[in-house]
N, C-alpha and C. Protein backbone atom coordinates (compact mmCIF):
# COMPACT_ATOMS: atom_id res chain seq x y z
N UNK A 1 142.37 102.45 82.21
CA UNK A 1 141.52 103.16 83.17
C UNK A 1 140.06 102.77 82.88
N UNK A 2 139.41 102.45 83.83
CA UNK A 2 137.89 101.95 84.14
C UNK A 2 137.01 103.15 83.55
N UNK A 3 136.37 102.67 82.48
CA UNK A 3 135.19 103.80 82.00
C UNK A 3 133.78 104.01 83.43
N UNK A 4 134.39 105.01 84.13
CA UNK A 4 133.22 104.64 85.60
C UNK A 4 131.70 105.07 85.18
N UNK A 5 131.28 105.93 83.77
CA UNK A 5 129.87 105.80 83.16
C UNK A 5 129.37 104.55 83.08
N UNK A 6 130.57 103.82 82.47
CA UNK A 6 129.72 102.30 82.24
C UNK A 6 129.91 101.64 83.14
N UNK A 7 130.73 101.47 84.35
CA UNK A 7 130.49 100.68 85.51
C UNK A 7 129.36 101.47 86.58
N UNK A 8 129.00 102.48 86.55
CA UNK A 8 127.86 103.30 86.78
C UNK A 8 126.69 102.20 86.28
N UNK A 9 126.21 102.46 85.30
CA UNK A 9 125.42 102.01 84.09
C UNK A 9 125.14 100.25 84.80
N UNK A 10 126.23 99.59 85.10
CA UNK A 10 126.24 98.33 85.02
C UNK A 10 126.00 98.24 86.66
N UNK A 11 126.56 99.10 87.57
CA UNK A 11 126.03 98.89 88.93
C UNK A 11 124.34 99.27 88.72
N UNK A 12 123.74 99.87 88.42
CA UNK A 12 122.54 100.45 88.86
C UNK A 12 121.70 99.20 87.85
N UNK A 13 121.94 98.93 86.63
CA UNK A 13 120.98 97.20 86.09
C UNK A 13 121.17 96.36 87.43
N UNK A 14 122.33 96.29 87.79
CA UNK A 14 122.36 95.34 88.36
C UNK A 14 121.40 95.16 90.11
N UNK A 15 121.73 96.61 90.74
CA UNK A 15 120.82 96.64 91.95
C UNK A 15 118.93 96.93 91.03
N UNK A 16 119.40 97.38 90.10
CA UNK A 16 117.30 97.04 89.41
C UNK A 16 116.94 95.93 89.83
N UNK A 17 118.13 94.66 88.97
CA UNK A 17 117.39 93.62 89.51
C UNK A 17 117.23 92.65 90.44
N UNK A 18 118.30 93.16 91.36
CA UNK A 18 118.07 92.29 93.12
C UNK A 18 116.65 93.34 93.05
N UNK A 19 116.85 94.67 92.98
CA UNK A 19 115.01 95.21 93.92
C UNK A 19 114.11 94.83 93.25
N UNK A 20 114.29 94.09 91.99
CA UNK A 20 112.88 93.32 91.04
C UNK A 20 112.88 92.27 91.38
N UNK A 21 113.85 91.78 92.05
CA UNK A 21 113.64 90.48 92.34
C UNK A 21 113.21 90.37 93.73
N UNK A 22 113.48 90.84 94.65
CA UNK A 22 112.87 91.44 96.05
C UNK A 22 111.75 92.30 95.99
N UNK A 23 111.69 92.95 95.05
CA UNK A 23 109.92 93.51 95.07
C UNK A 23 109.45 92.07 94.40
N UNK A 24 109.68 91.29 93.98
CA UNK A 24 108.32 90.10 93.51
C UNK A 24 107.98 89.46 95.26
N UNK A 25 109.37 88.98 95.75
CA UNK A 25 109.45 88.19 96.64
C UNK A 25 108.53 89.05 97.67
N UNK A 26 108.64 90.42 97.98
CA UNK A 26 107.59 90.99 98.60
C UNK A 26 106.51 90.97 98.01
N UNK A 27 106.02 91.31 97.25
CA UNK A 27 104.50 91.43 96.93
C UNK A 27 103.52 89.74 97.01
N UNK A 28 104.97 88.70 96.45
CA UNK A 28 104.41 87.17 96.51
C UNK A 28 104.04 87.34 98.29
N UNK A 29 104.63 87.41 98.92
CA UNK A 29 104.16 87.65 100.66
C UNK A 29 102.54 87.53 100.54
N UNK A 30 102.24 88.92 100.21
CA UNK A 30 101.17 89.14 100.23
C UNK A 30 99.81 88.87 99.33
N UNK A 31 100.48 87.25 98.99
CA UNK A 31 99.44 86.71 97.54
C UNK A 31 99.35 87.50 96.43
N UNK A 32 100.39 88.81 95.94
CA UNK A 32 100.81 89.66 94.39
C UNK A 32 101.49 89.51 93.60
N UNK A 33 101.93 89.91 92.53
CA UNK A 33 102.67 89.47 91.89
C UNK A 33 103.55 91.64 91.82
N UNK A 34 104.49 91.81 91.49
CA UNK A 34 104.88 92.99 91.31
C UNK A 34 104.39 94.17 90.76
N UNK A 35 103.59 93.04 89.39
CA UNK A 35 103.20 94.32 88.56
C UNK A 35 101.56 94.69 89.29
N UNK A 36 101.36 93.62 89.32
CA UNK A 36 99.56 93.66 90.23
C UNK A 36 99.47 95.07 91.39
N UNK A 37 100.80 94.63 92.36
CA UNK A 37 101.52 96.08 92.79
C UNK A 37 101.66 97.49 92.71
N UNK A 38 102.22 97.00 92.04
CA UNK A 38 102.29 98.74 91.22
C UNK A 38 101.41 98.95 90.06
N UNK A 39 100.05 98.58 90.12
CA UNK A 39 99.20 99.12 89.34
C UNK A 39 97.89 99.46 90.54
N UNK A 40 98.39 98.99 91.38
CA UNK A 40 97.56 99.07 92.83
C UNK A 40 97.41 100.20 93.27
N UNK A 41 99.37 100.61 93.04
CA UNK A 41 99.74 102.19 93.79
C UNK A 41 99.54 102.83 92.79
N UNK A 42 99.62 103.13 91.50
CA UNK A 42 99.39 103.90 90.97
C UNK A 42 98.10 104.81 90.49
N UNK A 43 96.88 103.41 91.20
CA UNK A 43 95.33 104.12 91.03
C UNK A 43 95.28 104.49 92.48
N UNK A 44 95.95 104.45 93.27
CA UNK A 44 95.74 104.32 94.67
C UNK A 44 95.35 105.77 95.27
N UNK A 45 95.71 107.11 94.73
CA UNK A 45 95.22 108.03 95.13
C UNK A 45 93.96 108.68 94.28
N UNK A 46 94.39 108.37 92.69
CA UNK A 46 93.21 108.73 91.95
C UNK A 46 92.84 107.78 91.34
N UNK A 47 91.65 107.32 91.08
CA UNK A 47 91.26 106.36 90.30
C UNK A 47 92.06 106.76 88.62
N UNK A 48 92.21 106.22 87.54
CA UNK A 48 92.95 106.54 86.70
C UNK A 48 92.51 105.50 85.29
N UNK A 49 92.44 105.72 84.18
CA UNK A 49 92.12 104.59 83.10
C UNK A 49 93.18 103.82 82.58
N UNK A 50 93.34 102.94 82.07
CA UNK A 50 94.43 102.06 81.91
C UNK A 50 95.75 102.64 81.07
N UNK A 51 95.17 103.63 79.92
CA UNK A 51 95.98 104.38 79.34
C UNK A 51 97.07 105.35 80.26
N UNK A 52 96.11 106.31 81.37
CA UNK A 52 96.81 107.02 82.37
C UNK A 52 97.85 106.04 83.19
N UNK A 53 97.26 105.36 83.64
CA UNK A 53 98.12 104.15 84.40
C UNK A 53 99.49 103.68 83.66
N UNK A 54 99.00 103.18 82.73
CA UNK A 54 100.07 102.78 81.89
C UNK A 54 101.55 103.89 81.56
N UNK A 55 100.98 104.95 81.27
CA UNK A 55 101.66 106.20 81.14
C UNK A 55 102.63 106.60 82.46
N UNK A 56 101.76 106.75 83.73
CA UNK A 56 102.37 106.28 84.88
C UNK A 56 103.73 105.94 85.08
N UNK A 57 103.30 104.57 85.03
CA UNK A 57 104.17 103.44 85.31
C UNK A 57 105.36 103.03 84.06
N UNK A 58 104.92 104.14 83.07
CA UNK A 58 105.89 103.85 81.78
C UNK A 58 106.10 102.39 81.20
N UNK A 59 105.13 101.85 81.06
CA UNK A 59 104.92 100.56 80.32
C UNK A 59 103.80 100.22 79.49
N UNK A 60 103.42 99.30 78.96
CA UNK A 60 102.60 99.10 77.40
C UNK A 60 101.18 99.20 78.39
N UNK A 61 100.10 99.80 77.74
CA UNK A 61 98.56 100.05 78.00
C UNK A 61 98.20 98.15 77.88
N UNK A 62 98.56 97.44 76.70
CA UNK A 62 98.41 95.99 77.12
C UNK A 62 98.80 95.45 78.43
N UNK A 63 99.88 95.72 79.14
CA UNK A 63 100.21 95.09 80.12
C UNK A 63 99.15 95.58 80.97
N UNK A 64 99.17 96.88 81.49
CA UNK A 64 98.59 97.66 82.37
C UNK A 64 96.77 96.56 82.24
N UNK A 65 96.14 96.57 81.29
CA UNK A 65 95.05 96.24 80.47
C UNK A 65 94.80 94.67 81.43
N UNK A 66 96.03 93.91 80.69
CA UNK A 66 96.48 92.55 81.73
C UNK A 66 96.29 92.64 82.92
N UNK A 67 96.31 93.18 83.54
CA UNK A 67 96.86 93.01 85.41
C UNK A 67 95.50 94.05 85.82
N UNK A 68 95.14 95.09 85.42
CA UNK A 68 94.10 95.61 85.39
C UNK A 68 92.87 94.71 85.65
N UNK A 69 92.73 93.66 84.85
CA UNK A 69 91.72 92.56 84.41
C UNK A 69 91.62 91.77 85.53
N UNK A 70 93.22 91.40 85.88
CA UNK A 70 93.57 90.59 87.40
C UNK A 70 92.98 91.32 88.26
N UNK A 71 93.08 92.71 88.62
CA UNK A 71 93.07 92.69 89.97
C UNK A 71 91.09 93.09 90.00
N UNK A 72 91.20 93.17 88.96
CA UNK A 72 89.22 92.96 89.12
C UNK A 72 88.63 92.10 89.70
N UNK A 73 88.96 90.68 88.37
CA UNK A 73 88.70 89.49 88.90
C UNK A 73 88.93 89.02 90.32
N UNK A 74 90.12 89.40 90.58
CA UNK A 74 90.18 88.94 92.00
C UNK A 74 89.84 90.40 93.05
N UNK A 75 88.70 90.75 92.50
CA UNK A 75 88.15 92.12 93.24
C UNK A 75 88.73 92.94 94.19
N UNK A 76 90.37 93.26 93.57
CA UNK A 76 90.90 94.32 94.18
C UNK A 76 90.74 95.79 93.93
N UNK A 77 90.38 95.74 92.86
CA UNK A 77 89.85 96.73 91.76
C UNK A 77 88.39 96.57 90.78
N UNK A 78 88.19 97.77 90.31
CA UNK A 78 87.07 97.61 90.29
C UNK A 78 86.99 99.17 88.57
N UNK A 79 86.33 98.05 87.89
CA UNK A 79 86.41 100.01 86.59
C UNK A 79 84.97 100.61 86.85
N UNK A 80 84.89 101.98 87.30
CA UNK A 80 83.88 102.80 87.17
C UNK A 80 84.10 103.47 85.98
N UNK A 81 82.39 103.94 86.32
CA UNK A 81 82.57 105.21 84.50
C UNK A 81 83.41 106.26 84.81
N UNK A 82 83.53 106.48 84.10
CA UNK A 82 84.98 108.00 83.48
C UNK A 82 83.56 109.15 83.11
N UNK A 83 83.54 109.82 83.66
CA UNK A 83 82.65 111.17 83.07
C UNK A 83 83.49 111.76 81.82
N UNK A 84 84.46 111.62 82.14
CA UNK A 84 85.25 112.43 80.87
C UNK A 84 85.66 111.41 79.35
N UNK A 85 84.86 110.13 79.55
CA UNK A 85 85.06 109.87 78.21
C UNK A 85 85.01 108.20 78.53
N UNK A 86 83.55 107.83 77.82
CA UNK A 86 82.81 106.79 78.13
C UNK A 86 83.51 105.50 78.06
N UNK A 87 84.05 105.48 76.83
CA UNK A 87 84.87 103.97 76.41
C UNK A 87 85.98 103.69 77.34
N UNK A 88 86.37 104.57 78.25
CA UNK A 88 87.40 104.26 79.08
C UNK A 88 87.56 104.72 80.63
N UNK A 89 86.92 103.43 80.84
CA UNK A 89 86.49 103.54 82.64
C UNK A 89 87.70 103.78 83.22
N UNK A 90 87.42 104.55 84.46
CA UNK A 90 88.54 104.58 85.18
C UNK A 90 88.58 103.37 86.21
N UNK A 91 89.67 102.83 86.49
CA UNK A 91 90.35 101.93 87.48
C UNK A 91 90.41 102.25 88.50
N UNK A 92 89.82 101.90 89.93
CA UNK A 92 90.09 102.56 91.32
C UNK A 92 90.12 100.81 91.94
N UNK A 93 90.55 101.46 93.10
CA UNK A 93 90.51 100.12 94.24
C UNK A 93 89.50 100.07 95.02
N UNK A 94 89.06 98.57 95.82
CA UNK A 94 87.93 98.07 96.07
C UNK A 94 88.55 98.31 97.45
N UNK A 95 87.74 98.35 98.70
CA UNK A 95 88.59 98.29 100.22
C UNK A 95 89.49 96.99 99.69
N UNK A 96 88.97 96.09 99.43
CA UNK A 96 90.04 94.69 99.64
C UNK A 96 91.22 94.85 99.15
N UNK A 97 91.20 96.16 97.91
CA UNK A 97 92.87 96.05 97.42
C UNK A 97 93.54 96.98 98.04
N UNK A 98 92.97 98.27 98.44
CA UNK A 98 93.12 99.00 99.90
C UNK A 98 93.90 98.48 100.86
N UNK A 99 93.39 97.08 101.13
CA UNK A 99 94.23 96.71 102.25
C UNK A 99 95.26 95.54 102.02
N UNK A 100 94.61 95.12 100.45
CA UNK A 100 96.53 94.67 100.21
C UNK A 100 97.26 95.78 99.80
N UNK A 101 97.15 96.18 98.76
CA UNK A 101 98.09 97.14 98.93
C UNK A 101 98.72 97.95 100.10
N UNK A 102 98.25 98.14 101.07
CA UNK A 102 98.68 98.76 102.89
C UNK A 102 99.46 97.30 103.31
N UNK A 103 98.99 96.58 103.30
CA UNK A 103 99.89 95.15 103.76
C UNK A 103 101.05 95.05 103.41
N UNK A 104 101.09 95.48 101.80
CA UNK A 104 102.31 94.77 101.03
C UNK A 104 103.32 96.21 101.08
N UNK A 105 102.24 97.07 101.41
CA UNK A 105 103.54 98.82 101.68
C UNK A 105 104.59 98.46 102.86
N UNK A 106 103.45 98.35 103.93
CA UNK A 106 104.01 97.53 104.89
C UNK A 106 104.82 96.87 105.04
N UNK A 107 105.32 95.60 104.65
CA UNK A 107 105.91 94.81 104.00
C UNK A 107 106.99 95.68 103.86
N UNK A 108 106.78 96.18 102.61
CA UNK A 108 108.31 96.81 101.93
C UNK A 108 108.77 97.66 102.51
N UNK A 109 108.25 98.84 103.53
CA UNK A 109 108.49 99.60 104.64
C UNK A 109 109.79 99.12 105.10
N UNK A 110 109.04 98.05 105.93
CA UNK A 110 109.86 97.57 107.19
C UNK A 110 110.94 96.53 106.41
N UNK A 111 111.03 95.96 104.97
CA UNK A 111 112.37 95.32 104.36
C UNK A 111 113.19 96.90 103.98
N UNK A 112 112.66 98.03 103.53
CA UNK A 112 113.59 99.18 103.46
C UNK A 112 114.37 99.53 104.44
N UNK A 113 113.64 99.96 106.00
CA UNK A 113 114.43 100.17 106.84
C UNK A 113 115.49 99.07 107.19
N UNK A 114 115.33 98.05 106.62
CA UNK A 114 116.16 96.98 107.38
C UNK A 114 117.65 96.94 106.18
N UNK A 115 117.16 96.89 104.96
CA UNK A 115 118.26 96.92 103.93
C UNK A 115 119.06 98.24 104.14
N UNK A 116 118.66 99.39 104.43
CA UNK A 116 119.10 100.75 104.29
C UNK A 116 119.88 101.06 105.73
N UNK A 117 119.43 100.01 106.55
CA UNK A 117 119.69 100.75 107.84
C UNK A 117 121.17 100.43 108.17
N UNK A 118 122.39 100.24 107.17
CA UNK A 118 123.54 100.14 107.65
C UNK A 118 124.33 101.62 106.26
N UNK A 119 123.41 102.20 105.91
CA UNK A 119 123.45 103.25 105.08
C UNK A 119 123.24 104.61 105.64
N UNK A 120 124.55 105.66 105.54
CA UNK A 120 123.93 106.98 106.27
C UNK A 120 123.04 107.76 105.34
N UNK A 121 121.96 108.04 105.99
CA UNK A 121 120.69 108.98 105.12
C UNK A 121 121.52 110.00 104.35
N UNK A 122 122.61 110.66 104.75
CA UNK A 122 123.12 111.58 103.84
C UNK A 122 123.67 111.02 102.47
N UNK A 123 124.30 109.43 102.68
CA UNK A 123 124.60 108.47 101.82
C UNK A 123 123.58 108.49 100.56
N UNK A 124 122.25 107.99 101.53
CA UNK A 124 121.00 108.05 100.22
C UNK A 124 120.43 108.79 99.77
N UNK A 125 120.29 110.13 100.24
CA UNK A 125 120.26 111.54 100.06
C UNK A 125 120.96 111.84 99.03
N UNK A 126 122.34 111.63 99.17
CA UNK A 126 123.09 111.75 97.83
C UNK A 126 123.05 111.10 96.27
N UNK A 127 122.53 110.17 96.65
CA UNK A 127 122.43 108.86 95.76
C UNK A 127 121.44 109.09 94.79
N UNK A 128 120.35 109.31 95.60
CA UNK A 128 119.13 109.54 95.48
C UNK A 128 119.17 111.25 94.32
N UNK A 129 119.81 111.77 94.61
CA UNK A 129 120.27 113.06 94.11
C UNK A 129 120.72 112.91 92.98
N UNK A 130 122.15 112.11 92.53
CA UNK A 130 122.74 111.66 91.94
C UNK A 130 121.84 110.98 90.44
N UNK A 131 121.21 109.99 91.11
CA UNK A 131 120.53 109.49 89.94
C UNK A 131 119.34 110.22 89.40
N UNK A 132 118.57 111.23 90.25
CA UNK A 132 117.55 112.42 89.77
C UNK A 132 118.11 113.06 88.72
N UNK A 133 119.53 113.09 89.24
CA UNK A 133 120.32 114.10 87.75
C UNK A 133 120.31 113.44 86.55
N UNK A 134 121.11 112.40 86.59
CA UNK A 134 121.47 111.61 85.52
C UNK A 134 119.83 111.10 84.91
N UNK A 135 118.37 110.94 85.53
CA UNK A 135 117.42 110.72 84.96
C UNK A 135 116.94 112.44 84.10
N UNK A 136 117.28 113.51 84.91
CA UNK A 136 117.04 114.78 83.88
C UNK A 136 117.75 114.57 82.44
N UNK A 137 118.86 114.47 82.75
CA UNK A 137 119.87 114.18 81.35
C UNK A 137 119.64 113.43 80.57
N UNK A 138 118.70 112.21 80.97
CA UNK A 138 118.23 111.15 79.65
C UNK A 138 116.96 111.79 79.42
N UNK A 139 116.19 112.22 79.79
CA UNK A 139 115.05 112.59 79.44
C UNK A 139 115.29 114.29 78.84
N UNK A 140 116.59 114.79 78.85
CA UNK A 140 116.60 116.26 78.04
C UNK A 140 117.35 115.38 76.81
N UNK A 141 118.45 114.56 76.96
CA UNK A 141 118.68 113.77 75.51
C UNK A 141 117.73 113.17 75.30
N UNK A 142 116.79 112.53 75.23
CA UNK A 142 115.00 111.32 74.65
C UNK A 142 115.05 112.91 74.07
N UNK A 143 114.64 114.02 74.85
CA UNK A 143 114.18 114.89 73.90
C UNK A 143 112.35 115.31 74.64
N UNK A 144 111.80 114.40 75.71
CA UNK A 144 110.31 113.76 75.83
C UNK A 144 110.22 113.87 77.47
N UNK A 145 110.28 115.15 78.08
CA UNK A 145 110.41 114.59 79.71
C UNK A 145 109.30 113.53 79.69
N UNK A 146 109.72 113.03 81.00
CA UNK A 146 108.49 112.07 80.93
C UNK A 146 107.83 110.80 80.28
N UNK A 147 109.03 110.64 79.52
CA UNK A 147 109.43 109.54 78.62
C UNK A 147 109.22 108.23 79.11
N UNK A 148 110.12 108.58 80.04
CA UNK A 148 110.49 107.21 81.11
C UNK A 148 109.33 105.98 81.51
């Protein structure tokens, strides 16, 4: 009998990385790279410092630091001062990354409705449900909500 935790486990790596590999292929669209992306959206409502960001997005303050640097240089972003604590400017977006980032939402918008649209919403509703749970349960075993 099929252990269905671990064919669970092994379906969901596996759709990670068609959507990592289809989120590059989208964001490349729009002259990005993925992570450039999602460091876009994540200052995108509040400006945020690389540490917050990083925390975010649950990955190393170096990376964040990396791509941070990118999207300056290529003046999508931009670090202002932090009132709350000098050595670490906060990160916001410039209009220009404003409107890549809206381009490349865009973008992924209209590839969602198109991948999903042979899926009943109650389908992803469920799904969507499904894996909310199973993410409570690793993060009450880590011990760390928010871990992730």
């Amino acid at each position: 009998m099929p252990d269905e935790a671990a064919l669970l486990i092994a379906d969901v790596f596996e759709a990670a990385g068609a959507l990592r590999r289809l989120g590059e292929q989208t964001a490349a669209a729009e002259g990005l790279t993925q992570a450039r992306w999602q460091v876009l959206s994540a200052v995108s409502e509040d400006p945020l410092t690389v540490p917050q960001a990083a925390r975010r997005l649950g990955v190393s303050r170096q990376n964040v630091q990396r791509v941070a640097n990118d999207l300056v240089s290529f003046r999508l972003a931009s670090y202002e001062p932090n009132p709350d604590h000098r050595g670490s400017p906060l990160l916001t977006l410039t209009p220009r990354g404003r409107e890549s980032l809206a381009r490349v939402t865009a973008r992924a918008e209209q590839l969602h409705r198109t991948l999903f649209a042979a899926i009943p919403e109650q389908e992803i509703h469920a799904t969507r449900t499904s894996l909310r749970r199973l993410l409570a349960e690793l993060d009450r075993h880590e011990g760390e909500t928010g871990k992730r």
